[in-house]
N, C-alpha and C. Protein backbone atom coordinates (compact mmCIF):
# COMPACT_ATOMS: atom_id res chain seq x y z
N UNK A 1 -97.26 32.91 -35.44
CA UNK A 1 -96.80 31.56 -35.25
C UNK A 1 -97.16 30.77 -36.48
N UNK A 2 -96.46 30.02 -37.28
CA UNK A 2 -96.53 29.20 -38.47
C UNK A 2 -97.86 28.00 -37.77
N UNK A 3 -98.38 28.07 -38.30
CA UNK A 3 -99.51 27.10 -38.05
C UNK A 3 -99.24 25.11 -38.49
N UNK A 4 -97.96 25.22 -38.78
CA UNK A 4 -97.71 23.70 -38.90
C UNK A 4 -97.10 24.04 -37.17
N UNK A 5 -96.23 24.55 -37.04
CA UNK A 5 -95.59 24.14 -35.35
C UNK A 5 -96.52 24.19 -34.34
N UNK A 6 -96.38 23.50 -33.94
CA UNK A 6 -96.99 22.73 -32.56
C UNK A 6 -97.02 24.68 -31.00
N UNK A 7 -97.54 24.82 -30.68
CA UNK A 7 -97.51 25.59 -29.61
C UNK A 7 -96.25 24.53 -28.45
N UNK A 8 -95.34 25.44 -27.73
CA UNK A 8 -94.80 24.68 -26.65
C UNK A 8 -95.88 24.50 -25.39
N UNK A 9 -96.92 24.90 -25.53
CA UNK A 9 -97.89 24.91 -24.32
C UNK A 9 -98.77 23.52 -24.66
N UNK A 10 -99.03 23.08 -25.75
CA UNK A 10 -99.61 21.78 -26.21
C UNK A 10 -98.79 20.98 -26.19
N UNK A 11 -97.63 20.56 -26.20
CA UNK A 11 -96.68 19.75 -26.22
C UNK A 11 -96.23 19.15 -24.31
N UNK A 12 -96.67 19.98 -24.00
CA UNK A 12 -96.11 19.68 -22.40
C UNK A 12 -97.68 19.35 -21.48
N UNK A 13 -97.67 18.47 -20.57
CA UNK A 13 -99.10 18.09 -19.68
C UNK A 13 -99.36 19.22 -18.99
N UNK A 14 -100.60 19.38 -18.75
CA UNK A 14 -101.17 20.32 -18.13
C UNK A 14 -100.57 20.61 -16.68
N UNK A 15 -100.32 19.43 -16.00
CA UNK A 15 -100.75 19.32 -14.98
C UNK A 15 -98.76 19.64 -14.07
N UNK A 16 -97.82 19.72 -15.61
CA UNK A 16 -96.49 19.77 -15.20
C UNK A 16 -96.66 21.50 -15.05
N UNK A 17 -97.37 22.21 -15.99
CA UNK A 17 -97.48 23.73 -15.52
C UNK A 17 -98.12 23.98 -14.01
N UNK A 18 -98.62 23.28 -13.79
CA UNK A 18 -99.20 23.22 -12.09
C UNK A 18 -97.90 22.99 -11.00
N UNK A 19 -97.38 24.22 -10.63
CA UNK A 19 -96.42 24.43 -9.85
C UNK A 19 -96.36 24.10 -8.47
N UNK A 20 -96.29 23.72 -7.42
CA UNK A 20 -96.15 23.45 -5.93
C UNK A 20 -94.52 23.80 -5.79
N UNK A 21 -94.61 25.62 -5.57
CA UNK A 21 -93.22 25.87 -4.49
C UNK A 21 -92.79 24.83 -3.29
N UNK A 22 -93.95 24.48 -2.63
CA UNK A 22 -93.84 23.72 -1.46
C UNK A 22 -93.39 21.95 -1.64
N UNK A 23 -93.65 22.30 -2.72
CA UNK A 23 -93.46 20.39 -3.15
C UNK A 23 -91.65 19.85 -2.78
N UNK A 24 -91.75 18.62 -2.40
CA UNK A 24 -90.49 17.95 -2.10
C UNK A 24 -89.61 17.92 -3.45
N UNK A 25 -90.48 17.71 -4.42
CA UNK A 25 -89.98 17.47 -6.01
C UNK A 25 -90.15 18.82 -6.55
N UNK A 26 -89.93 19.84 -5.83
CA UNK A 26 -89.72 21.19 -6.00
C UNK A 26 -87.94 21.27 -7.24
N UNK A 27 -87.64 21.81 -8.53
CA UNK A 27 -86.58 21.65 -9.13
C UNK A 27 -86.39 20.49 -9.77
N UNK A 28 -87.38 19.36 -9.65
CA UNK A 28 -86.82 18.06 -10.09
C UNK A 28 -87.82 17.73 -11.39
N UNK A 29 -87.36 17.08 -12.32
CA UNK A 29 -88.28 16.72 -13.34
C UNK A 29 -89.35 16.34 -13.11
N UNK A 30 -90.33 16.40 -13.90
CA UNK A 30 -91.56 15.55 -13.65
C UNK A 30 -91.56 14.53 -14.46
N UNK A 31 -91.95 13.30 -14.14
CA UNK A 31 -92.24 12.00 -14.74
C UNK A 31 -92.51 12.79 -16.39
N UNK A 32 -93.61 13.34 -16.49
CA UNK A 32 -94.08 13.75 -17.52
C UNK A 32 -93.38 14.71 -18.35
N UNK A 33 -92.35 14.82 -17.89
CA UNK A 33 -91.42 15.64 -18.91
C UNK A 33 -90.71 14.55 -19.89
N UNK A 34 -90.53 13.29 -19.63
CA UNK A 34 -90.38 12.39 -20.25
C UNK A 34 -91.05 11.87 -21.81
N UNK A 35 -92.28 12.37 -21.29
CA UNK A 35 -93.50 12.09 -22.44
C UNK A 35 -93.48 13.44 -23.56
N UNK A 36 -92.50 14.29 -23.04
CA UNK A 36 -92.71 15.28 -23.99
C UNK A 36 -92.07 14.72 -25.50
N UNK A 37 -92.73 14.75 -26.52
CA UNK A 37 -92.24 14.49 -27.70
C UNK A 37 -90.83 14.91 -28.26
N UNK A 38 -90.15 14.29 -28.68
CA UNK A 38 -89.23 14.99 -29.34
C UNK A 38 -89.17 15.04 -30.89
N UNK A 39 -88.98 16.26 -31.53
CA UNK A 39 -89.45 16.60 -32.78
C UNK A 39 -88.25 15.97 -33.51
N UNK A 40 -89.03 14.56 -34.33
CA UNK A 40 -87.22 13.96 -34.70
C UNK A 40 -87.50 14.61 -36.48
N UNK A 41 -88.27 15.52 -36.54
CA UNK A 41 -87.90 16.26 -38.22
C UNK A 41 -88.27 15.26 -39.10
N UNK A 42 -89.86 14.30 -38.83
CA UNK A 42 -89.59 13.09 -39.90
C UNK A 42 -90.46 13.86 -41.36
N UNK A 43 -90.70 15.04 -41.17
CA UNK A 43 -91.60 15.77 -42.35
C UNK A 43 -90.25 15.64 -42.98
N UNK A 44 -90.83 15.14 -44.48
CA UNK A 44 -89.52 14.97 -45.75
C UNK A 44 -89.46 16.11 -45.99
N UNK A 45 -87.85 16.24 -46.41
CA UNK A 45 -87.48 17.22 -47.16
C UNK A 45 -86.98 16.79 -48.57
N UNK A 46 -86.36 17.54 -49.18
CA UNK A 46 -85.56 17.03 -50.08
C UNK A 46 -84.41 16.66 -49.51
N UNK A 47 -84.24 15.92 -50.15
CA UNK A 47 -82.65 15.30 -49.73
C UNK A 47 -81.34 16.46 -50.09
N UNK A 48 -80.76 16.39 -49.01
CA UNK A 48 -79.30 17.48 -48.80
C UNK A 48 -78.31 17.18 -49.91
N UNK A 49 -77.82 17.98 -50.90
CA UNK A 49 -76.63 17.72 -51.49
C UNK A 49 -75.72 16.68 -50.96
N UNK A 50 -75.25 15.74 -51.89
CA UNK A 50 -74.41 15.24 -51.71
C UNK A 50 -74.48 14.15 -50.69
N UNK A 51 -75.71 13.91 -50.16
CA UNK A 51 -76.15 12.43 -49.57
C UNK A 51 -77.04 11.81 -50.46
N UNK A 52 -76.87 10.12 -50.57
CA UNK A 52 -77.94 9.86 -51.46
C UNK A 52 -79.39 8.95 -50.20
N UNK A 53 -80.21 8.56 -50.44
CA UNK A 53 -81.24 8.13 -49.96
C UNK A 53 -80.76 7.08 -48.96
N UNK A 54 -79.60 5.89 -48.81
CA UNK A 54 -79.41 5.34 -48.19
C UNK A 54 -78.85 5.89 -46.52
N UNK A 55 -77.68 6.88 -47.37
CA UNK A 55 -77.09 7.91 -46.08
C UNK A 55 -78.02 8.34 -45.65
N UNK A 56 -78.82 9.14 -46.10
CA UNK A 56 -80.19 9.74 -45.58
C UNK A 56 -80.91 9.11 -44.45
N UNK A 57 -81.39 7.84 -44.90
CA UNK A 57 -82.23 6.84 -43.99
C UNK A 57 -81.28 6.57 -42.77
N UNK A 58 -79.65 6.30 -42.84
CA UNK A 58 -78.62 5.96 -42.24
C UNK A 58 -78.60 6.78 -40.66
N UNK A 59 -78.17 8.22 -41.02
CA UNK A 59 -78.62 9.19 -40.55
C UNK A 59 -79.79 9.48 -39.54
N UNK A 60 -81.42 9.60 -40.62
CA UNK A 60 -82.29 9.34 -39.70
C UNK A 60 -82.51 8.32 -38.61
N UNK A 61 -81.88 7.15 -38.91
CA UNK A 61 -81.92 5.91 -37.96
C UNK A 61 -81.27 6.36 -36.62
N UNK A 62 -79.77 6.79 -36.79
CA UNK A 62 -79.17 7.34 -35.92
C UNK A 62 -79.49 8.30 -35.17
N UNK A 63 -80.28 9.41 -35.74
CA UNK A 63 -80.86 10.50 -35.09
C UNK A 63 -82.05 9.95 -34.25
N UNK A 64 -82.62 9.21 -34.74
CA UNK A 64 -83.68 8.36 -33.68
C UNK A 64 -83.08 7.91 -32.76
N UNK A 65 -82.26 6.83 -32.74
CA UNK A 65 -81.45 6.07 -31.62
C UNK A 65 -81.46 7.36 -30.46
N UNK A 66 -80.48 8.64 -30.95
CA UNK A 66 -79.80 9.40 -30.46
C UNK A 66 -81.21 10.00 -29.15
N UNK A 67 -82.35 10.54 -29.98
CA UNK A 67 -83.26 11.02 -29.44
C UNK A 67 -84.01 10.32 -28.01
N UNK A 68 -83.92 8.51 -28.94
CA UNK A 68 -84.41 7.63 -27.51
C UNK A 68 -83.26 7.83 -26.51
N UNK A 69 -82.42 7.95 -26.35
CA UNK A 69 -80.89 7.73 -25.57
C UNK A 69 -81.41 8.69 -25.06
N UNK A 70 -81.78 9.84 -25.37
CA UNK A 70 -81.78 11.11 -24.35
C UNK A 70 -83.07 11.24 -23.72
N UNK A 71 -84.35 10.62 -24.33
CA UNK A 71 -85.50 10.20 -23.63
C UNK A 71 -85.09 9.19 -22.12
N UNK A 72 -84.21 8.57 -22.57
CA UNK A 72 -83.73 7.28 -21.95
C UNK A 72 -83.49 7.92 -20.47
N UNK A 73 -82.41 8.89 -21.05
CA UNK A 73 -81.30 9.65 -20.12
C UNK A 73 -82.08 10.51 -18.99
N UNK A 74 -83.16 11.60 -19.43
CA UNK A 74 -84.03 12.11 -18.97
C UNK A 74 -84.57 11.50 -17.90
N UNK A 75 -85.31 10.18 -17.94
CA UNK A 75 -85.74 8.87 -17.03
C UNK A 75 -85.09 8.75 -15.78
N UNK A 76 -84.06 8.47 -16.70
CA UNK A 76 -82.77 8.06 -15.20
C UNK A 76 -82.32 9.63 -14.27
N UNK A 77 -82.00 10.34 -15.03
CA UNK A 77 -81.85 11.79 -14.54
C UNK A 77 -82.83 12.18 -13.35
N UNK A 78 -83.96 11.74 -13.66
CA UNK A 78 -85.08 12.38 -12.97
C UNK A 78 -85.00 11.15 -11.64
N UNK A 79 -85.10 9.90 -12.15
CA UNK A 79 -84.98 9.01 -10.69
C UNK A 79 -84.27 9.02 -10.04
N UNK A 80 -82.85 9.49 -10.59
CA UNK A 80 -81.71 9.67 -9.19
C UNK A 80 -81.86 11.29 -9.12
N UNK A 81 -82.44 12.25 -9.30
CA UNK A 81 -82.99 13.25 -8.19
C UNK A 81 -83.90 12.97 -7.63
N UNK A 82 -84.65 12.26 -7.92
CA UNK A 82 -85.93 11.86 -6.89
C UNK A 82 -85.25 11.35 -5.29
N UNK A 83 -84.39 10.45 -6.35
CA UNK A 83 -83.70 9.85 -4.80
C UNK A 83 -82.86 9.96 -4.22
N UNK A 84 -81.93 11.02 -4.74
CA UNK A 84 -81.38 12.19 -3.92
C UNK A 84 -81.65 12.82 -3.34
N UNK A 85 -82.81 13.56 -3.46
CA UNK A 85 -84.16 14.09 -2.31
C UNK A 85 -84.57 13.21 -1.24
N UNK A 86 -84.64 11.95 -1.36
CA UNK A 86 -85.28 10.90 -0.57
C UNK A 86 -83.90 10.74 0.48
N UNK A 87 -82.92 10.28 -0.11
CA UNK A 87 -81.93 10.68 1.07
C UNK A 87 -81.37 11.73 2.08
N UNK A 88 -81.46 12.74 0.77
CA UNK A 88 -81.65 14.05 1.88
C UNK A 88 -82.52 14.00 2.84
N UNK A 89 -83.40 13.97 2.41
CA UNK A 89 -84.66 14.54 3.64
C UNK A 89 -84.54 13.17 4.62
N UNK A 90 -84.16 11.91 4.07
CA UNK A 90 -84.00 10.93 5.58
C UNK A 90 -82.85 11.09 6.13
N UNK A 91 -81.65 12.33 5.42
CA UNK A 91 -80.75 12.44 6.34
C UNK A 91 -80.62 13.77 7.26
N UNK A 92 -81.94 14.26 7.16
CA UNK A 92 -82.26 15.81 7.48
C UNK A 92 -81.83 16.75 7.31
N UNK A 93 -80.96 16.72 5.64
CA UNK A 93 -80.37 17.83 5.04
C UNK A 93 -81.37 18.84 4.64
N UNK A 94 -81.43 19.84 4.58
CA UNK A 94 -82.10 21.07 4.56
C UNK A 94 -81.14 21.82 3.12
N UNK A 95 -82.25 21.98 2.41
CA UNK A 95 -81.16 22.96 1.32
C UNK A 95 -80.37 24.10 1.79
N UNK A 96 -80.88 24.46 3.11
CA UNK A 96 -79.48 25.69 3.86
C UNK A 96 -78.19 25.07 3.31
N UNK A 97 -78.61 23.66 3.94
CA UNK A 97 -76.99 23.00 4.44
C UNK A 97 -76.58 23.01 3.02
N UNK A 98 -77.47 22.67 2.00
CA UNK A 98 -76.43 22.36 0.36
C UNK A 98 -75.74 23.64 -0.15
N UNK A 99 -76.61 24.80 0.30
CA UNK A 99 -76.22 25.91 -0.19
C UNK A 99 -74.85 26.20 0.58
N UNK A 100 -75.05 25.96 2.47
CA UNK A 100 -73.86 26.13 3.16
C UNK A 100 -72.56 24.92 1.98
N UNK A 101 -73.18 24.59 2.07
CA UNK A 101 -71.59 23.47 1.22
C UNK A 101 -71.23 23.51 0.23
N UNK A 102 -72.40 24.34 -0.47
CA UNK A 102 -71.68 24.75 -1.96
C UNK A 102 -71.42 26.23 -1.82
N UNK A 103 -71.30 26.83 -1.54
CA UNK A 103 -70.75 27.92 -0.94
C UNK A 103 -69.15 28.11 -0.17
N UNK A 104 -69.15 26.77 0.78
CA UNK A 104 -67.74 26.41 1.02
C UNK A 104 -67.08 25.94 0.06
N UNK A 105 -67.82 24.66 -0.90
CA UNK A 105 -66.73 24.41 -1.77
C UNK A 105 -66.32 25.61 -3.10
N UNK A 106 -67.42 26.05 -3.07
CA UNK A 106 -66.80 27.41 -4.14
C UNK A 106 -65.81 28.37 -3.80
N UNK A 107 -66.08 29.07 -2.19
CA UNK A 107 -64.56 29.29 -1.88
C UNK A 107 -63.44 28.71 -1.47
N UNK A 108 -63.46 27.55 -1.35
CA UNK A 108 -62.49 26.82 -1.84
C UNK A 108 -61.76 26.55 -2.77
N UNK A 109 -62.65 26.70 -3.94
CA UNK A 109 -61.99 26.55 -5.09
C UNK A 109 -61.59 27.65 -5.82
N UNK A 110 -62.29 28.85 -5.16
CA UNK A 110 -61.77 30.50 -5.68
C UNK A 110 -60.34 30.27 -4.78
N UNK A 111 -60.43 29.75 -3.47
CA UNK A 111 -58.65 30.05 -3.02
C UNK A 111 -57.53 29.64 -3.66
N UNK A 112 -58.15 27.89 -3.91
CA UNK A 112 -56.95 26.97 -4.70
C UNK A 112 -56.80 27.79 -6.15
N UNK A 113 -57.48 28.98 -6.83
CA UNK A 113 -57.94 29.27 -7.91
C UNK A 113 -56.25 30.01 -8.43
N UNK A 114 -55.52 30.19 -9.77
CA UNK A 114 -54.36 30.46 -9.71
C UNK A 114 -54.66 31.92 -9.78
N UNK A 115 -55.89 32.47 -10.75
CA UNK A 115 -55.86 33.96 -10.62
C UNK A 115 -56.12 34.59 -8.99
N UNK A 116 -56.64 33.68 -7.91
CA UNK A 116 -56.61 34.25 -6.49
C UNK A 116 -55.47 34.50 -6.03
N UNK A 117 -54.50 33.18 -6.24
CA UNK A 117 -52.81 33.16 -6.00
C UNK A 117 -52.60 34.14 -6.32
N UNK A 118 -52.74 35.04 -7.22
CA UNK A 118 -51.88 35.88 -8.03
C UNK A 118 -52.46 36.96 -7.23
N UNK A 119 -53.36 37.15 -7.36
CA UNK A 119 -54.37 38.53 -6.76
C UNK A 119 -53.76 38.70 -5.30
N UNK A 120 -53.72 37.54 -4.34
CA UNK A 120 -53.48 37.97 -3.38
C UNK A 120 -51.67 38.05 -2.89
N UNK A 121 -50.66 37.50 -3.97
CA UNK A 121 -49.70 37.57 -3.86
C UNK A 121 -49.27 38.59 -4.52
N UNK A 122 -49.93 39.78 -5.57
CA UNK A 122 -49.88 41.01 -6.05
C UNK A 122 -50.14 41.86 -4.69
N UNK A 123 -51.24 42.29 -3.65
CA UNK A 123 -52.00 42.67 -2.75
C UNK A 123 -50.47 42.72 -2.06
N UNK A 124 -49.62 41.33 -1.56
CA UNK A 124 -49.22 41.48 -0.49
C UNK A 124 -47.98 42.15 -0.40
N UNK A 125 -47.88 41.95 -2.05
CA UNK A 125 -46.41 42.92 -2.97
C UNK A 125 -46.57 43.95 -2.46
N UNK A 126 -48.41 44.76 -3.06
CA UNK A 126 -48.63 46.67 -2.97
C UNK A 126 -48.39 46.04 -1.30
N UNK A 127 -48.45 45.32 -0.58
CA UNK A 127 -48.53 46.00 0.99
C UNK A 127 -47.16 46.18 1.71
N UNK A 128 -46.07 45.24 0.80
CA UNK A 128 -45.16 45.75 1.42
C UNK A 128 -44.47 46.74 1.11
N UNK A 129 -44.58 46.97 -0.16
CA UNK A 129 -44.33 48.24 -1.11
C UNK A 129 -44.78 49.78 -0.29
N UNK A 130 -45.58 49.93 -0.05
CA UNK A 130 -47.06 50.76 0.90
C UNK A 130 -46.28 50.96 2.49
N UNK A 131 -45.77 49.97 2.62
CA UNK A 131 -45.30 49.86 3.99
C UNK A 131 -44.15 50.50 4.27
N UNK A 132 -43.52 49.70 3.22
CA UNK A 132 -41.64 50.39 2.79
C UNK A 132 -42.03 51.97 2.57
N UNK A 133 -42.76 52.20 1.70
CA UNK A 133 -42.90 53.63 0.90
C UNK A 133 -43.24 54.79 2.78
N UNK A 134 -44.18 54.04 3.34
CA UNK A 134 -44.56 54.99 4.42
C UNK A 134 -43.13 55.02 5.60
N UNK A 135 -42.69 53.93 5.68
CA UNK A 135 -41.49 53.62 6.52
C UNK A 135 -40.08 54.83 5.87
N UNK A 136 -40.05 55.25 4.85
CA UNK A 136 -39.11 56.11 3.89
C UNK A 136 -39.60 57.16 4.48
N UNK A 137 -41.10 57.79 4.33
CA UNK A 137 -41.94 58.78 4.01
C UNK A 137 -41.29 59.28 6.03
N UNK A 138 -42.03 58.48 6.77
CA UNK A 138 -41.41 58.66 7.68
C UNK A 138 -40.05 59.43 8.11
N UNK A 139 -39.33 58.67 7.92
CA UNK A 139 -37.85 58.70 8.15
C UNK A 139 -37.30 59.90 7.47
N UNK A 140 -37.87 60.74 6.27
CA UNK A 140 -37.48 61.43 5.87
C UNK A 140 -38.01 62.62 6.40
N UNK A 141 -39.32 62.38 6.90
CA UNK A 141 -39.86 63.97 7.41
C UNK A 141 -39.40 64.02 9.28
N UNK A 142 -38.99 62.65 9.88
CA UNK A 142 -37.66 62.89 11.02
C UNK A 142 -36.72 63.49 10.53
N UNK A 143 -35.88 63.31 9.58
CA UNK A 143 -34.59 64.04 9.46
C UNK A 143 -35.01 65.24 9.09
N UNK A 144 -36.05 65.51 8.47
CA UNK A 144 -36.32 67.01 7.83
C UNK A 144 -36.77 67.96 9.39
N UNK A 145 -37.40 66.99 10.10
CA UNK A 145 -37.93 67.87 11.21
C UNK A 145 -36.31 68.30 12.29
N UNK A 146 -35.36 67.38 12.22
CA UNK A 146 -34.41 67.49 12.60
C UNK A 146 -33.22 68.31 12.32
N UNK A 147 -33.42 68.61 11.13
CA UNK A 147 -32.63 69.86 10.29
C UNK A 147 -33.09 71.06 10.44
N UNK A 148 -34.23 70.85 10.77
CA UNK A 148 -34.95 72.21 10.94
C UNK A 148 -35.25 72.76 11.92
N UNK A 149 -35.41 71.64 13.23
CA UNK A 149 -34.94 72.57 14.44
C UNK A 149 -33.09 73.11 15.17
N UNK A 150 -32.53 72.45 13.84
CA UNK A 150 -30.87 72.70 13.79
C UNK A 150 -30.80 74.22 13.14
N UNK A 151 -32.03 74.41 12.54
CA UNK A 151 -31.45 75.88 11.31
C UNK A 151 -31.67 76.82 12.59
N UNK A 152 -31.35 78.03 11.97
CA UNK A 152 -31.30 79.03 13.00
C UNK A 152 -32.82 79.50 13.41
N UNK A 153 -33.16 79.64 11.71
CA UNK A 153 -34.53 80.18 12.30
C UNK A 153 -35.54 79.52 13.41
N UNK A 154 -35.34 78.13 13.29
CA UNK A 154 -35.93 77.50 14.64
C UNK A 154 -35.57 77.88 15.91
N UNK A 155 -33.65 77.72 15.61
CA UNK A 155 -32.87 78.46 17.72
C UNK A 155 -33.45 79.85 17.55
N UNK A 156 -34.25 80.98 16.85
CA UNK A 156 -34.48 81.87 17.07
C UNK A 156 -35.56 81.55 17.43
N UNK A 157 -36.66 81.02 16.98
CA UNK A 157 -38.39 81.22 17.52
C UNK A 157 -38.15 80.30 18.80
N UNK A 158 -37.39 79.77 19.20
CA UNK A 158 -36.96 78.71 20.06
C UNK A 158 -36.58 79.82 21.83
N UNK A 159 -35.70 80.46 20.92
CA UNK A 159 -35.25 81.68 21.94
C UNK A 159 -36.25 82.60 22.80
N UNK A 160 -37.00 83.07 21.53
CA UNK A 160 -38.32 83.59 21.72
C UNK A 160 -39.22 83.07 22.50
N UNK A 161 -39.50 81.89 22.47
CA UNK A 161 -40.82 81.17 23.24
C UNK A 161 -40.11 81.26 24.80
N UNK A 162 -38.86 80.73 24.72
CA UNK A 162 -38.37 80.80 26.01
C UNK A 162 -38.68 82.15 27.06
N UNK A 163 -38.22 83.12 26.20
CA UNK A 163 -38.29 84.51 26.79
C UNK A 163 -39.81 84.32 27.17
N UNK A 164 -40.62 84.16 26.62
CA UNK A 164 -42.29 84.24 26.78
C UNK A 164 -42.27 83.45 28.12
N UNK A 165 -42.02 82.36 27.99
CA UNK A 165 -42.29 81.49 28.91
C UNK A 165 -41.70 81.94 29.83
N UNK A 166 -40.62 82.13 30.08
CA UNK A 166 -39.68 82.89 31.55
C UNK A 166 -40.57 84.22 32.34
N UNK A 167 -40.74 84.92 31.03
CA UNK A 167 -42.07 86.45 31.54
C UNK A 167 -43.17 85.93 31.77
N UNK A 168 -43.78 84.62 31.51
CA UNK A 168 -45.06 84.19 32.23
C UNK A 168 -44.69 83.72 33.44
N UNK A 169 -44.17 82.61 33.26
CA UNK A 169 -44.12 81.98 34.83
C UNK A 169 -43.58 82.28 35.86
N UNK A 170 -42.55 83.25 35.70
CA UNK A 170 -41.86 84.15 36.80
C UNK A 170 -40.91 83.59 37.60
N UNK A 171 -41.36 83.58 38.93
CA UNK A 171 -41.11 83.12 40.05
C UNK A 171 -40.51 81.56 39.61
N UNK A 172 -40.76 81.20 39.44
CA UNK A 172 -40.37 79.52 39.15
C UNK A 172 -38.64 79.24 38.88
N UNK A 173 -38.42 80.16 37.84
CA UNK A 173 -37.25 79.85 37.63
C UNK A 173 -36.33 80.95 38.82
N UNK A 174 -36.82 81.64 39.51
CA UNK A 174 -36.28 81.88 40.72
C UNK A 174 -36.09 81.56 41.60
N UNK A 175 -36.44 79.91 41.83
CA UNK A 175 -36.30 78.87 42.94
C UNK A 175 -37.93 79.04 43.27
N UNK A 176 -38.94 79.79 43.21
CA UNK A 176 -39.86 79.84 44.11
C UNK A 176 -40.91 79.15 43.34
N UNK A 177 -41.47 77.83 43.59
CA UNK A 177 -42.57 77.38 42.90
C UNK A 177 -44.33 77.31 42.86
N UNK A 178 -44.01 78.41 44.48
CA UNK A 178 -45.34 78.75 44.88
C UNK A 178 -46.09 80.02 43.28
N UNK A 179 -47.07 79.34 42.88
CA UNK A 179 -47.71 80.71 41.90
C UNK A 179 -48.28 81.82 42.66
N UNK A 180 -48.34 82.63 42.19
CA UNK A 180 -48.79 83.93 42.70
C UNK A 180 -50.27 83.98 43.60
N UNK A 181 -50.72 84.07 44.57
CA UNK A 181 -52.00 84.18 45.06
C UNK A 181 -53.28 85.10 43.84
N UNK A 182 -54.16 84.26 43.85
CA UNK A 182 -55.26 85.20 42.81
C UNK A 182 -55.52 86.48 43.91
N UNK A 183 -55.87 86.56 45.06
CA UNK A 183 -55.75 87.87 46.04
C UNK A 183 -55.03 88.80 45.97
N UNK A 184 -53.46 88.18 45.83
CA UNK A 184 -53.00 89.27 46.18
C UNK A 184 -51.82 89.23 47.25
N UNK A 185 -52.19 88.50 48.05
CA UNK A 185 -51.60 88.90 49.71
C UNK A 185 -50.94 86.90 49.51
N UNK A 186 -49.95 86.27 49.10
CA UNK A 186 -48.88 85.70 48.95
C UNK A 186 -49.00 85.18 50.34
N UNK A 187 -48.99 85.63 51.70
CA UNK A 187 -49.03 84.97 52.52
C UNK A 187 -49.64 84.25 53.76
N UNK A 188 -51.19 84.69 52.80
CA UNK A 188 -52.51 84.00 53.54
C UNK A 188 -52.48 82.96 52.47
N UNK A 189 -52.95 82.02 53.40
CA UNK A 189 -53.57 80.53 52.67
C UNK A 189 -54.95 81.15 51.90
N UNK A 190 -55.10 79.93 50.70
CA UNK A 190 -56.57 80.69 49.71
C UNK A 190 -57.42 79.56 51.03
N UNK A 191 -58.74 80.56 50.82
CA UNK A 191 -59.60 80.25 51.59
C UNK A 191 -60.18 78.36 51.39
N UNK A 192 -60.43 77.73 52.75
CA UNK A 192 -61.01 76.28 51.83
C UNK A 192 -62.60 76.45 51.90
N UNK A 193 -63.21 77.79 52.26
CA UNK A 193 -64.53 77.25 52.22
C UNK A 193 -65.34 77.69 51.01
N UNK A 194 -64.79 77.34 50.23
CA UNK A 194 -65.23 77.85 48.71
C UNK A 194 -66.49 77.46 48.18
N UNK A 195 -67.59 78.28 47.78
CA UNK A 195 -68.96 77.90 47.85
C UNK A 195 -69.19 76.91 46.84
N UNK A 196 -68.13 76.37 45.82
CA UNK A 196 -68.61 74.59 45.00
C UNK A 196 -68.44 73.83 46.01
């Protein structure tokens, strides 16, 4: 560290490094941030090309002004958060609620947002696109399934199953819809006293 600059730990009050998470003025300036110096550069230099001593002084004057203005600004900054806090808490806002509301207004403003417009009016393009494409996809593997129980080789395995099915079930297509007795004997009733 150059031993002319100041440490940032000497420049600031002790007592502003003394933190209270719990404090009401938790985020908000401290009075004493006010008092922090501002380094207005009055160590001479040589004078800059091409300004002469009057501009110079001109300059520095202005840069002072500029510095109090923002000392100034700091002041006021800090009293209307103070008392923005003071209303909150007498209106029993809870930082939930600020977060709940800045949270709404941010998606709010991602909806009204034109790249969202776009994003979600691209989305609804692929969905009908997606939709159409499966609605085709469809329709084409109906007609394909439809051609193909038209070809022969289908009326042949078609023929086939039938025959199977006729040699299983038998009786049925002979008018008779009674199935076969597991016994044997067709014209005793199956027993009802069945030991389940």
């Amino acid at each position: 560290m150059c031993p002319s600059m100041p440490s940032i730990f000497s420049l600031v009050d002790p007592h502003f490094l003394d933190i209270n998470l719990n404090s009401p003025n938790k985020g908000l300036l401290s009075d004493t941030m006010t008092d922090v110096p501002v380094d207005t550069g009055t160590a001479r230099t040589s004078i800059p090309e091409g300004l002469t001593e009057a501009e110079e002084e001109e300059l520095r004057s202005e840069l002072t002004k500029v510095e109090e203005e923002i000392v100034t600004l700091r002041q006021v900054l800090a009293a209307k958060e103070r008392h923005c806090g003071e209303l909150k808490r007498k209106l029993g806002l809870t930082p939930l609620d600020g977060l709940k509301q800045n949270l709404s207004k941010s998606w709010h403003d991602v909806q009204v947002s034109n790249a969202y417009k776009k994003t979600q009016e691209t989305l609804s393009q692929a969905g009908q696109k997606t939709s159409a494409a499966l609605s085709n996809v469809g329709s084409a593997i109906s007609r394909k399934l439809g051609d193909m129980r038209n070809s022969a080789t289908f009326k042949s395995f078609e023929d086939r199953v039938g025959t199977i099915k006729s040699k299983v079930v038998g009786g049925r297509e002979n008018g008779s819809d009674n199935l076969p007795s597991p016994t044997g004997d067709s014209d005793k009733p199956l027993q009802d006293h069945a030991p389940f």
